[in-house]
C-alpha atoms as a PDB file:
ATOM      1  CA  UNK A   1     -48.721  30.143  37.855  1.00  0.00           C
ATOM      2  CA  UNK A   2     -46.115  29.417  35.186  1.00  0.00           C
ATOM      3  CA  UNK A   3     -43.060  27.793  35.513  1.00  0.00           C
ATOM      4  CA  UNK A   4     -40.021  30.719  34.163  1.00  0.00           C
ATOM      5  CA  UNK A   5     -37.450  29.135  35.583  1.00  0.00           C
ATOM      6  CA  UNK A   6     -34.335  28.329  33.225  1.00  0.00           C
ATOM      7  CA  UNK A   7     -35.092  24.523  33.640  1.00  0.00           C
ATOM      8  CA  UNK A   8     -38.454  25.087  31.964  1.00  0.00           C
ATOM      9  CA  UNK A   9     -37.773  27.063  29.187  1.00  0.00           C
ATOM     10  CA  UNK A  10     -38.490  25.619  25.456  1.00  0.00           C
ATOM     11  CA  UNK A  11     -35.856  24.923  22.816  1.00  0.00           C
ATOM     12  CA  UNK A  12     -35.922  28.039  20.378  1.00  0.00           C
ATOM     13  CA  UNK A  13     -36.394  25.945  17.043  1.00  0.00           C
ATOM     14  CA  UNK A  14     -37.323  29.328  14.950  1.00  0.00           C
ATOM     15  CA  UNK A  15     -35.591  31.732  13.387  1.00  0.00           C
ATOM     16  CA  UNK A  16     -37.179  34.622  11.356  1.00  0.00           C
ATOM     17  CA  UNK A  17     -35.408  36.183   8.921  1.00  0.00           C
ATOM     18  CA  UNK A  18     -36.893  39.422   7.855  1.00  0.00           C
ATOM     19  CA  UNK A  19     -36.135  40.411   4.045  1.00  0.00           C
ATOM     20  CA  UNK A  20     -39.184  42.155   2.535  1.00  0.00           C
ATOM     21  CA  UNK A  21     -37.048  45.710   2.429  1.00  0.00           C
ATOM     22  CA  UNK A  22     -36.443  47.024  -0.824  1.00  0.00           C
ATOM     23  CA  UNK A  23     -32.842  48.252  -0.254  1.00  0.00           C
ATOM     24  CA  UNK A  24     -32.758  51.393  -1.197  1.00  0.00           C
ATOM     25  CA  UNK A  25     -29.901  52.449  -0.330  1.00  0.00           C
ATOM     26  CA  UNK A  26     -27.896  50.290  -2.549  1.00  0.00           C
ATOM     27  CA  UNK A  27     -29.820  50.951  -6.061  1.00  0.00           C
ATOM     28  CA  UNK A  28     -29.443  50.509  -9.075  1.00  0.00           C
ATOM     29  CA  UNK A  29     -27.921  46.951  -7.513  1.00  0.00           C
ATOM     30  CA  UNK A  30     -30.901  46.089  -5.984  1.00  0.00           C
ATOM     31  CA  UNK A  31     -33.365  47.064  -8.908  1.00  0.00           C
ATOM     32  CA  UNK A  32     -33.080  43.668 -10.120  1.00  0.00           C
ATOM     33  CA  UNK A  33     -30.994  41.501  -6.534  1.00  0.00           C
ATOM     34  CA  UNK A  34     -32.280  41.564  -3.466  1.00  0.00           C
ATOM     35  CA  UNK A  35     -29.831  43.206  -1.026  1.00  0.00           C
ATOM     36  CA  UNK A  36     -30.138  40.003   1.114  1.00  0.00           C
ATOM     37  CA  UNK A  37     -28.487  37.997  -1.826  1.00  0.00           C
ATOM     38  CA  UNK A  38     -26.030  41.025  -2.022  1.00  0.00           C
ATOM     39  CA  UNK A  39     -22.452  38.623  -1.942  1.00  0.00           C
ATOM     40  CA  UNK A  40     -19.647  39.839   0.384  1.00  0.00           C
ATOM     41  CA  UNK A  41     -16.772  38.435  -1.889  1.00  0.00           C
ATOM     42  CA  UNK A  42     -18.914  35.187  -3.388  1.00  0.00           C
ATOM     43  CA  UNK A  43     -21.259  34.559  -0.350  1.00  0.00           C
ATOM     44  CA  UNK A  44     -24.639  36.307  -0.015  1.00  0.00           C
ATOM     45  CA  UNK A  45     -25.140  38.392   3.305  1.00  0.00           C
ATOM     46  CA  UNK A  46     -28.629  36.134   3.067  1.00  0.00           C
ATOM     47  CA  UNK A  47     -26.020  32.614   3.397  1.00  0.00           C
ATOM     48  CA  UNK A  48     -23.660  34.173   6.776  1.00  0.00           C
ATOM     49  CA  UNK A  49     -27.182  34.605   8.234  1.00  0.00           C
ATOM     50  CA  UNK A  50     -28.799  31.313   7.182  1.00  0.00           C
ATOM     51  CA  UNK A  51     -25.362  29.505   8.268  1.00  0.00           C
ATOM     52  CA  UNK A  52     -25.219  31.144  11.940  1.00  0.00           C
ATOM     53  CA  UNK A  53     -29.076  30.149  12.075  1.00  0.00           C
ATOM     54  CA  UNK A  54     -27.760  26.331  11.547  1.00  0.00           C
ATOM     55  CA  UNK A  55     -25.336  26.510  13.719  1.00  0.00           C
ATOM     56  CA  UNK A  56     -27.385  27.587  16.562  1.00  0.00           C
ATOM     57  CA  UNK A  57     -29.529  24.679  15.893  1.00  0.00           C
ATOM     58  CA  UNK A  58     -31.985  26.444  14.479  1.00  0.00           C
ATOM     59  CA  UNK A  59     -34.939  23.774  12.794  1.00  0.00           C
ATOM     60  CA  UNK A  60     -37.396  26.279  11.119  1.00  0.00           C
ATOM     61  CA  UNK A  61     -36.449  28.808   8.974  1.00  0.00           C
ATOM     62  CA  UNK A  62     -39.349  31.562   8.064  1.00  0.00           C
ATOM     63  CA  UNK A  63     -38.284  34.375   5.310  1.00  0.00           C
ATOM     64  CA  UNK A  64     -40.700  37.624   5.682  1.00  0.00           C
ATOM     65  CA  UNK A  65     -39.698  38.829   2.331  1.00  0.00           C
ATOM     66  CA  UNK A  66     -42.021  40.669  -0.439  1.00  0.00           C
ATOM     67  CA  UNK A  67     -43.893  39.755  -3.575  1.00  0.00           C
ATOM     68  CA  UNK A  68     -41.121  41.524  -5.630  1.00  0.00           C
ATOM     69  CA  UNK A  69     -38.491  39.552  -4.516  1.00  0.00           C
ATOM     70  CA  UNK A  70     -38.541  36.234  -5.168  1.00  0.00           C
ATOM     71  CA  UNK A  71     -35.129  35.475  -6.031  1.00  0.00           C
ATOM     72  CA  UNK A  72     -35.231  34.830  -2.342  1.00  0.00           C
ATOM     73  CA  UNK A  73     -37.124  31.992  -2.361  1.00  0.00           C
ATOM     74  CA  UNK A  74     -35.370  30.530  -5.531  1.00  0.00           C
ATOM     75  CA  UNK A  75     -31.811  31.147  -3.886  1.00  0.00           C
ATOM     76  CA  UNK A  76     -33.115  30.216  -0.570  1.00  0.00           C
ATOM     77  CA  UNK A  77     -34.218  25.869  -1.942  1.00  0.00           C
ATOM     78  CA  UNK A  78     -32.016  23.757  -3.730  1.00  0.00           C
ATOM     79  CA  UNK A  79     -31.747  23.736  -7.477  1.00  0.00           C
ATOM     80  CA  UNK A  80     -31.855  20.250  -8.746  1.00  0.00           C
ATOM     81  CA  UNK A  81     -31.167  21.233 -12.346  1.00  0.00           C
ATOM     82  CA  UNK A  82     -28.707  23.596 -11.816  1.00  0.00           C
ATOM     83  CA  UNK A  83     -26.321  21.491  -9.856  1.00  0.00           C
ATOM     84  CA  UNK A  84     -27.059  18.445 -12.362  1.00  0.00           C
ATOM     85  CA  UNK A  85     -25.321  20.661 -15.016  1.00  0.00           C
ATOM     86  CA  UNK A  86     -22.441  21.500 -13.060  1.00  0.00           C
ATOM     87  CA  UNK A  87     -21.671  17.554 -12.550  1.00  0.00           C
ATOM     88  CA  UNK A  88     -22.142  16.883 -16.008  1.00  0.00           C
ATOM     89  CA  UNK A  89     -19.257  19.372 -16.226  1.00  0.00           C
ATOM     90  CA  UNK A  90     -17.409  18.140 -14.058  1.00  0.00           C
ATOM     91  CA  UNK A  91     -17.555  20.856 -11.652  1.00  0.00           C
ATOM     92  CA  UNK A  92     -18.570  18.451  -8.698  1.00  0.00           C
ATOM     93  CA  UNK A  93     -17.588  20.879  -5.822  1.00  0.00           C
ATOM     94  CA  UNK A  94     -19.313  23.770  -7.187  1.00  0.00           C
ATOM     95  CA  UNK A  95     -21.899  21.501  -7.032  1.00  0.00           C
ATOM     96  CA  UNK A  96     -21.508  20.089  -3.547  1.00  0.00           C
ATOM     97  CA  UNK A  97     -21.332  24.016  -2.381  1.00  0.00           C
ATOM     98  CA  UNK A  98     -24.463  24.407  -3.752  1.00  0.00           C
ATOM     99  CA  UNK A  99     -26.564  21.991  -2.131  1.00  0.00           C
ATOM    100  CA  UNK A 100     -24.379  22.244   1.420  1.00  0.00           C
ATOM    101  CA  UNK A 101     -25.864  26.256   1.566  1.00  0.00           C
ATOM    102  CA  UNK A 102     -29.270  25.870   0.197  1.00  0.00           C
ATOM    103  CA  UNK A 103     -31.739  23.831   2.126  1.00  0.00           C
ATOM    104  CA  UNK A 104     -32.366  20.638   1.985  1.00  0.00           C
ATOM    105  CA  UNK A 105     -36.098  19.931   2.756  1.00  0.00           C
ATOM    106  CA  UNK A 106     -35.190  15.981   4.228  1.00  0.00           C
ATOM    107  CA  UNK A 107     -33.615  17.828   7.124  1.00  0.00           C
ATOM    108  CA  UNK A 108     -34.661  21.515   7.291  1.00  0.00           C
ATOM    109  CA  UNK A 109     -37.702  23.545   7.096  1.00  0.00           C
ATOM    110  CA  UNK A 110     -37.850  27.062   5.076  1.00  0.00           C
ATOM    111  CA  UNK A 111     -41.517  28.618   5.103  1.00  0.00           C
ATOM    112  CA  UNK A 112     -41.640  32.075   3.144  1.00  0.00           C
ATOM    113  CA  UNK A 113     -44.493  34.629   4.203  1.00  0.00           C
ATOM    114  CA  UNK A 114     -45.101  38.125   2.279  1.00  0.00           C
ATOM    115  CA  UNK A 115     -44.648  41.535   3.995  1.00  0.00           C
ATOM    116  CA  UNK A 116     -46.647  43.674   0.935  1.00  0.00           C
ATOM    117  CA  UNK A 117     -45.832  47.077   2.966  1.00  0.00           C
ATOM    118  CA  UNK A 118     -43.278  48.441   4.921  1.00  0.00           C
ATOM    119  CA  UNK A 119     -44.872  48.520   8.270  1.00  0.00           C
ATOM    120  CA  UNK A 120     -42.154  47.886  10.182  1.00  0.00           C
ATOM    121  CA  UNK A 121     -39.614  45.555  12.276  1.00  0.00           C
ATOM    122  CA  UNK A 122     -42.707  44.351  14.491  1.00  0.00           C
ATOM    123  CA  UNK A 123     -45.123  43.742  11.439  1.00  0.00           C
ATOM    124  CA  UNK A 124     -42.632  42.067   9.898  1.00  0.00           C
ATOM    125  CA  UNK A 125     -42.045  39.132  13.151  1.00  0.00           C
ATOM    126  CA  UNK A 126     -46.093  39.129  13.246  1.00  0.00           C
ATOM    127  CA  UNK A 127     -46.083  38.359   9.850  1.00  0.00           C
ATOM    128  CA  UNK A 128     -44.562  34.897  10.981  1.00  0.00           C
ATOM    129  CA  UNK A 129     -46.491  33.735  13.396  1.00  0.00           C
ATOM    130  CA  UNK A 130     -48.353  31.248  11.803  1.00  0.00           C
ATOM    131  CA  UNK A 131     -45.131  29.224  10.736  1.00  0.00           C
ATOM    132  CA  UNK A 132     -43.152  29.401  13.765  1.00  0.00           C
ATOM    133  CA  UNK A 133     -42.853  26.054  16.304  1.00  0.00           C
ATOM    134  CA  UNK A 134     -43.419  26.629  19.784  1.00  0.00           C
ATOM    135  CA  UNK A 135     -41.448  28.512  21.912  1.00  0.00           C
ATOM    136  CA  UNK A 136     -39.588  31.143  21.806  1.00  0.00           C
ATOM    137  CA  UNK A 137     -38.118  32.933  18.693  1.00  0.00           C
ATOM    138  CA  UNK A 138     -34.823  33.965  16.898  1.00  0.00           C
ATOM    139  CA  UNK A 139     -34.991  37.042  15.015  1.00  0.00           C
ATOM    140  CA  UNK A 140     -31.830  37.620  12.506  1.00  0.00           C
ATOM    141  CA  UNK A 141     -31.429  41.052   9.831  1.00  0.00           C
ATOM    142  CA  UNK A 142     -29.128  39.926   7.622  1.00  0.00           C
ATOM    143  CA  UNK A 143     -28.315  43.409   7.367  1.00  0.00           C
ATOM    144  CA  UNK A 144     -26.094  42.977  10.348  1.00  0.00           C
ATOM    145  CA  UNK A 145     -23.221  40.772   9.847  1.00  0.00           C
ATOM    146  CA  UNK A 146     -21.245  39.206  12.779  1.00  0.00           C
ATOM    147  CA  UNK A 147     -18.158  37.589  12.051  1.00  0.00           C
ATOM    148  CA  UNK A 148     -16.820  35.846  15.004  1.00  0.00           C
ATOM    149  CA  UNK A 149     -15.030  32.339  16.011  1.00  0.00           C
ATOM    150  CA  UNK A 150     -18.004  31.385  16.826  1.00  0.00           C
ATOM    151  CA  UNK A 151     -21.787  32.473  15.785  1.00  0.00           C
ATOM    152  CA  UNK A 152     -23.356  35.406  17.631  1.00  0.00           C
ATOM    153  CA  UNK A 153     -26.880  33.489  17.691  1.00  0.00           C
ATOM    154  CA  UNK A 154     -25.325  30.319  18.931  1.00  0.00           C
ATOM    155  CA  UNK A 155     -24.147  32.560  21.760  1.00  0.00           C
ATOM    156  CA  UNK A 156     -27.020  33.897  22.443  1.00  0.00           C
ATOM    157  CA  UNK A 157     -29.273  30.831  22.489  1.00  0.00           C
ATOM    158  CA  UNK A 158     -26.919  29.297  25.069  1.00  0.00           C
ATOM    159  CA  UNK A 159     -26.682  31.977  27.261  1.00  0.00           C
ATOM    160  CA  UNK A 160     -30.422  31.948  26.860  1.00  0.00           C
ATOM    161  CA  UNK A 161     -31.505  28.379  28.478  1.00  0.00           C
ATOM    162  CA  UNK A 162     -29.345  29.744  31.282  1.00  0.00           C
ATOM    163  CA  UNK A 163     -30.827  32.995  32.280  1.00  0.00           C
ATOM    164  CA  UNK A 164     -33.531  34.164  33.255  1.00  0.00           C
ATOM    165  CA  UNK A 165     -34.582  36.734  31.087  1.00  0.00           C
ATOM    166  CA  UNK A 166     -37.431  35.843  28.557  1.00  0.00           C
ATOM    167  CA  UNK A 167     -36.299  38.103  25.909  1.00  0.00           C
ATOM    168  CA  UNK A 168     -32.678  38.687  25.116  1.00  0.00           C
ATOM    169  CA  UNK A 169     -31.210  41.092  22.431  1.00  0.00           C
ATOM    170  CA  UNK A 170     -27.679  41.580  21.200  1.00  0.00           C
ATOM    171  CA  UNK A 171     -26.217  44.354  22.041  1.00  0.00           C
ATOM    172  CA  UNK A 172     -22.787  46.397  21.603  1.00  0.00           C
ATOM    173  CA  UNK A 173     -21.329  49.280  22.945  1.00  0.00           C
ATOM    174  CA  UNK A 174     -21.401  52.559  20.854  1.00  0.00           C
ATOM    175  CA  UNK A 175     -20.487  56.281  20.932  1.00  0.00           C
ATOM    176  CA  UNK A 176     -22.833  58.759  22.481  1.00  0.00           C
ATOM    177  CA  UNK A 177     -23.018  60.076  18.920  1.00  0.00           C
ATOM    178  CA  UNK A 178     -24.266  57.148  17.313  1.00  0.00           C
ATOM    179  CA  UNK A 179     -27.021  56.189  19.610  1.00  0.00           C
ATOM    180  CA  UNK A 180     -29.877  58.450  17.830  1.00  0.00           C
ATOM    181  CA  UNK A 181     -29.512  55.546  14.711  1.00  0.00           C
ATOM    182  CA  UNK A 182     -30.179  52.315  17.390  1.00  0.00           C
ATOM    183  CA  UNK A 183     -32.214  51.144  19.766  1.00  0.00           C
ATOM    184  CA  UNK A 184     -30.445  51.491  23.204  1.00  0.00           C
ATOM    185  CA  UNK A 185     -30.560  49.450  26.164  1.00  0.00           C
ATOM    186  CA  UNK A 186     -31.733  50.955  29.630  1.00  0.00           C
ATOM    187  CA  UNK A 187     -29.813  48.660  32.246  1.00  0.00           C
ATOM    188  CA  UNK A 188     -30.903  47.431  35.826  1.00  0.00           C
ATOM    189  CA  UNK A 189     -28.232  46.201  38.052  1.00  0.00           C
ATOM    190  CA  UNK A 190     -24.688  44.784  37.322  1.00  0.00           C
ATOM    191  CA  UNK A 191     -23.833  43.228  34.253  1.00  0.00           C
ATOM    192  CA  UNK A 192     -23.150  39.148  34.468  1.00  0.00           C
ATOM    193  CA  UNK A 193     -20.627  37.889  32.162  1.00  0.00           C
ATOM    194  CA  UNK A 194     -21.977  38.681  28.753  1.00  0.00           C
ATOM    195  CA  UNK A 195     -25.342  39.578  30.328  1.00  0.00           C
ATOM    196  CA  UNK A 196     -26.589  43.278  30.497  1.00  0.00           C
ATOM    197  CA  UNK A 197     -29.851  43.059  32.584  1.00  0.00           C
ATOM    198  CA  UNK A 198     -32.235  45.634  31.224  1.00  0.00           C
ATOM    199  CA  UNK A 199     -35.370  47.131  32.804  1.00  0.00           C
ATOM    200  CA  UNK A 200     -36.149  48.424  29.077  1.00  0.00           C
ATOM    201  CA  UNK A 201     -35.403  50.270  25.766  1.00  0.00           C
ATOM    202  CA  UNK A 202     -35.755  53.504  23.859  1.00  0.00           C
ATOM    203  CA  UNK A 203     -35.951  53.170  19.945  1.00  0.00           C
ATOM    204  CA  UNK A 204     -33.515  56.097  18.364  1.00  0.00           C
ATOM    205  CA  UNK A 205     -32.909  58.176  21.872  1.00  0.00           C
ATOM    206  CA  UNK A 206     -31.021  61.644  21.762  1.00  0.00           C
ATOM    207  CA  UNK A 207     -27.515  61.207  22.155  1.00  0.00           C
ATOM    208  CA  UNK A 208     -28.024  63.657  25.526  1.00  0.00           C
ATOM    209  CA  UNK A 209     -30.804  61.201  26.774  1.00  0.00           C
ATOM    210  CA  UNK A 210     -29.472  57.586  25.958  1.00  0.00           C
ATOM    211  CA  UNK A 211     -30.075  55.800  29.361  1.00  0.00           C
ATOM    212  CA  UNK A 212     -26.812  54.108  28.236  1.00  0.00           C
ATOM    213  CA  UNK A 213     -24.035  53.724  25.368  1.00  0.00           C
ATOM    214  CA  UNK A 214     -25.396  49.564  24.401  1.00  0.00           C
ATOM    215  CA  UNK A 215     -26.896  49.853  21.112  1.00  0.00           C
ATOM    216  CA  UNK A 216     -29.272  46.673  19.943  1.00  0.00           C
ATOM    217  CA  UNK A 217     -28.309  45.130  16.806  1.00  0.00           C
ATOM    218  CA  UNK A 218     -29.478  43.011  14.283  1.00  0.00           C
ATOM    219  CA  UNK A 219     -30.041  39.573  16.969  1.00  0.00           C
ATOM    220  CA  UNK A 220     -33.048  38.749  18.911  1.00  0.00           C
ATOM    221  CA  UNK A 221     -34.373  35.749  21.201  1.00  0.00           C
ATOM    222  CA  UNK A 222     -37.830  36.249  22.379  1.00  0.00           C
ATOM    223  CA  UNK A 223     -40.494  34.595  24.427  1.00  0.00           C
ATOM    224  CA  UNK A 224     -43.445  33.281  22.456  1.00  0.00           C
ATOM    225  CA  UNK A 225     -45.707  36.097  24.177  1.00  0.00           C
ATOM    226  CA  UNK A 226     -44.032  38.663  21.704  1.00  0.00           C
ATOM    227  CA  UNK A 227     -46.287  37.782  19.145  1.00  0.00           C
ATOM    228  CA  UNK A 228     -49.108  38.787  21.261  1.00  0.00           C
ATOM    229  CA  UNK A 229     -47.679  41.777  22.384  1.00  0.00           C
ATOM    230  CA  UNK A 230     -47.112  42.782  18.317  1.00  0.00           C
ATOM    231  CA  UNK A 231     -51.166  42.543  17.711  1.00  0.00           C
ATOM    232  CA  UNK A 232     -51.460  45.014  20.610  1.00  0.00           C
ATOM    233  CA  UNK A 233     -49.086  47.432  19.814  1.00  0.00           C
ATOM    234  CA  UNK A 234     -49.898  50.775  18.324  1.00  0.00           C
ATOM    235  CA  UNK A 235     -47.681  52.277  15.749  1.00  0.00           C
ATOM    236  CA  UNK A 236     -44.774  54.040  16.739  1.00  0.00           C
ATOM    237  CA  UNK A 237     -41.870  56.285  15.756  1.00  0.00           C
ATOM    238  CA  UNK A 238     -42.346  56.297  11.522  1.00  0.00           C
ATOM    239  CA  UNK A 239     -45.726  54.962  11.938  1.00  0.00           C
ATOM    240  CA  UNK A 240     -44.428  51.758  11.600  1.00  0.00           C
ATOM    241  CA  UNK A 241     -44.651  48.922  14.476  1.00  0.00           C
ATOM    242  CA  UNK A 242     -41.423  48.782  16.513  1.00  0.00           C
ATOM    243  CA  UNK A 243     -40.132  45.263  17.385  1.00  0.00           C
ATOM    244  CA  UNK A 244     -38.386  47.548  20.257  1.00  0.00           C
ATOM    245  CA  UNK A 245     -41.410  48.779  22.005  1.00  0.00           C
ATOM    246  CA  UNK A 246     -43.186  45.375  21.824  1.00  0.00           C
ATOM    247  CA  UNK A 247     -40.441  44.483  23.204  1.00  0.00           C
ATOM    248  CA  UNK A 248     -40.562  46.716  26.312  1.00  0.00           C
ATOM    249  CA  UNK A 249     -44.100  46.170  26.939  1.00  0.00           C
ATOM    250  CA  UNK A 250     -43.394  42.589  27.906  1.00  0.00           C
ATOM    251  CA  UNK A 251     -40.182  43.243  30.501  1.00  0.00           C
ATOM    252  CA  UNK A 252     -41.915  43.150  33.564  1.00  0.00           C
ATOM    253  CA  UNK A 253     -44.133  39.790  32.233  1.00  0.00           C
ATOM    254  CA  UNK A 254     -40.434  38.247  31.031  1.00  0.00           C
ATOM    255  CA  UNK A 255     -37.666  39.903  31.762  1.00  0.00           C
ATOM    256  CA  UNK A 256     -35.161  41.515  29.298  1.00  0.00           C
ATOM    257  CA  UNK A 257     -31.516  41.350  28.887  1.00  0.00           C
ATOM    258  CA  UNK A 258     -28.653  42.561  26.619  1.00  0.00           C
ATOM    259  CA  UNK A 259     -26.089  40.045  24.971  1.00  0.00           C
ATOM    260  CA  UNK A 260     -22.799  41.207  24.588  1.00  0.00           C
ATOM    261  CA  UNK A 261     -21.343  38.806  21.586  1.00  0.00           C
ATOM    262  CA  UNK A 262     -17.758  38.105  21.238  1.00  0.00           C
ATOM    263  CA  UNK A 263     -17.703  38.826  17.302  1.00  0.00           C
ATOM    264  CA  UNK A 264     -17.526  42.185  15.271  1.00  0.00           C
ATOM    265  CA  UNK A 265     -20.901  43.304  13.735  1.00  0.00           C
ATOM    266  CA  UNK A 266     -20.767  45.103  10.193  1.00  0.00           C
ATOM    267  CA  UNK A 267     -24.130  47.091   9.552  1.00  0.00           C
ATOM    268  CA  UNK A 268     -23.873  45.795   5.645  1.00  0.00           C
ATOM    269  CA  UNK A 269     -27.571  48.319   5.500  1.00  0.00           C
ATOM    270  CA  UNK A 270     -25.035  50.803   4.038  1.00  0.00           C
ATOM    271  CA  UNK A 271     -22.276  50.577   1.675  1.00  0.00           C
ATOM    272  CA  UNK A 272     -19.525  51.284   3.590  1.00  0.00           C
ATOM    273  CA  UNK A 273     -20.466  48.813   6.485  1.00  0.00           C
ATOM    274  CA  UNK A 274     -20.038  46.460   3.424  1.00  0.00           C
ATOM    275  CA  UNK A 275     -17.063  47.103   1.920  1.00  0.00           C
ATOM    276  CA  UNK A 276     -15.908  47.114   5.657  1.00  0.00           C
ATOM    277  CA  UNK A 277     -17.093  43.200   5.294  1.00  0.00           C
ATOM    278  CA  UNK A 278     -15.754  42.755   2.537  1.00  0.00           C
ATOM    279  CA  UNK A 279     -12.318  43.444   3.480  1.00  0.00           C
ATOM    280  CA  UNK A 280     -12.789  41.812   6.640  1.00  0.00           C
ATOM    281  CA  UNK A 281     -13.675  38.788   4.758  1.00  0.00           C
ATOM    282  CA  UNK A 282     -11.034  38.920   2.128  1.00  0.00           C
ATOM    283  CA  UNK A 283      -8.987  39.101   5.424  1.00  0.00           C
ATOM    284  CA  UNK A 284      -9.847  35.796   6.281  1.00  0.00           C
ATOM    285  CA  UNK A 285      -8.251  33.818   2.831  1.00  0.00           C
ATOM    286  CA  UNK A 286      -4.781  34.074   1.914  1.00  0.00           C
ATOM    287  CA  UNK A 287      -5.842  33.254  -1.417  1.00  0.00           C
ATOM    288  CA  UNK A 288      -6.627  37.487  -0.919  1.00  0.00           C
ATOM    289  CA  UNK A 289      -3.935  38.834   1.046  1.00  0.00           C
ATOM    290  CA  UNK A 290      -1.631  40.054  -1.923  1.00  0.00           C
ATOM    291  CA  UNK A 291      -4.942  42.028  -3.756  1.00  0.00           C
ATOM    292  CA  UNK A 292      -5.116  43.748  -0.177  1.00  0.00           C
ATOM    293  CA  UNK A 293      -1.739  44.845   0.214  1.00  0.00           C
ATOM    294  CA  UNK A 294      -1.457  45.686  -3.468  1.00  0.00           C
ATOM    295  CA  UNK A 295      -4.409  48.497  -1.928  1.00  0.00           C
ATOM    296  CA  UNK A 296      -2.447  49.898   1.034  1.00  0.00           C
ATOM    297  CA  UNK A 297      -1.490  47.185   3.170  1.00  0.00           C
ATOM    298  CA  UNK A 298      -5.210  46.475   4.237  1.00  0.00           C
ATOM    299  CA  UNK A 299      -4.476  43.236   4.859  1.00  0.00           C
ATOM    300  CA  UNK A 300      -6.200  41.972   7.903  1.00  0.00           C
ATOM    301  CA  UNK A 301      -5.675  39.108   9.913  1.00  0.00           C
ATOM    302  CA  UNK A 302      -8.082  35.481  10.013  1.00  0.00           C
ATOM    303  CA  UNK A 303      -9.933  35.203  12.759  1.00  0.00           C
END
């Protein structure tokens, strides 16, 4: 039999970062930039996600992106020549920022796989398999960004090698009218700390049968047996394969469990969730405050 106790559980040393959709939503922008590399203020959504990855000690990154959208990859490594010119201008901490946020191959790992069709959230962490190190697995959409004091994955990967749970995915509480646009949560027992214990969840539920009000979002630690749970799974709502129901076929095998994270999530998928990040952002530098209250006193306070 094998050992699931806390004590034995691996290290999660992957993350995958899914970024093969075309972002629709926001064209023209995204004719020609991926929405990943989208910037709230001057920082890509792709760079919050990729910097909450490294602070979770996180040692292999894995990009499911698209043929079309290789900008990615190019943002994604360091650019020798680029930051060369800089220099010889003098602009030394440009430069610096520059090689600090992309990765640097002597200490990190970024493998890029293609996604060719949209097939869906669980085709998309399949796609990775081949790249990822043993153990269990980080899933992050950049889509969803978390600002908090301290990173949502970092959270979750220590509340991880406590519980018990193999799978664990972030969750926050929503209204009953919002649940049909999440996956929700259906909890078993009483809730430990930050820890929702789950005996399941339904992708997209009626708001009048949500078994509750915690909607999943955009973070995901899973047991290595995922992967073979995706090759099994049929296709579901969309026709697409559903990280969620993968997901659910492996609770009674693993265990599942919600994460409630301390920070506040922004669903940057649509345009207002990023103008909400924006400002949030902005928020956070002074160097901002008197452009926000020039625009009705929107000035909000650093975290």
């Amino acid at each position: 039999m094998t050992n699931t106790s806390p004590m034995a559980r691996q290290k999660v040393r992957t993350a995958i970062f899914p970024v093969a959709g075309l972002g629709t939503r926001f064209l023209p922008a995204t004719k020609a930039t991926p929405k990943e590399l989208l910037p709230v203020l001057d920082r890509p959504l792709l760079q919050f996600a990729m910097d909450e990855a490294r602070a979770a000690g996180i040692e292999r990154m894995v990009f499911v992106s698209h043929p079309s959208k290789d900008a990615i990859e190019r943002y994604v490594h360091r650019d020798e020549k680029l930051c060369q010119q800089l220099r010889e201008k003098g602009k030394d901490s440009l430069a610096d920022t520059l090689d600090d946020n992309a990765i640097d191959p002597a200490e990190e790992q970024a493998h890029f796989v293609m996604q060719p069709e949209p097939l869906g959230l669980g085709h998309a962490v399949l796609c990775a398999v081949d790249e990822c190190l043993p153990g269990p697995v980080a899933v992050i959409l950049p889509d969803d960004l978390i600002m908090g004091q301290k990173g949502c994955l970092s959270e979750m990967i220590e509340a991880y090698e406590r519980g018990a749970a193999g799978h664990m995915v972030a969750t926050m509480e929503v209204g009953r009218d919002e649940v049909k646009s999440y996956g929700v949560l259906d909890p078993k027992g009483t809730p430990v700390g930050q820890m929702v214990p789950a005996s399941g969840m339904v992708e997209k539920p009626e708001p009048n049968e949500a078994p509750s009000l915690h909607a999943v979002v955009g973070r995901y630690v899973l047991d290595a047996s995922i992967f073979d749970d995706l090759r099994n799974q049929e296709p579901g709502l969309g026709g697409e394969i559903q990280l969620t129901d993968a997901i659910a076929k492996g609770v009674e095998r693993v265990g599942l469990a919600g994460f409630r994270f301390s920070g506040q999530r922004f669903d940057c998928g649509s345009k207002a969730g990023m103008l909400r990040a924006t400002l949030a952002y902005a928020g956070q530098h002074e160097e901002y405050h008197p452009v926000l209250e020039e625009h009705g006193g929107m000035k909000l306070a650093a975290e």
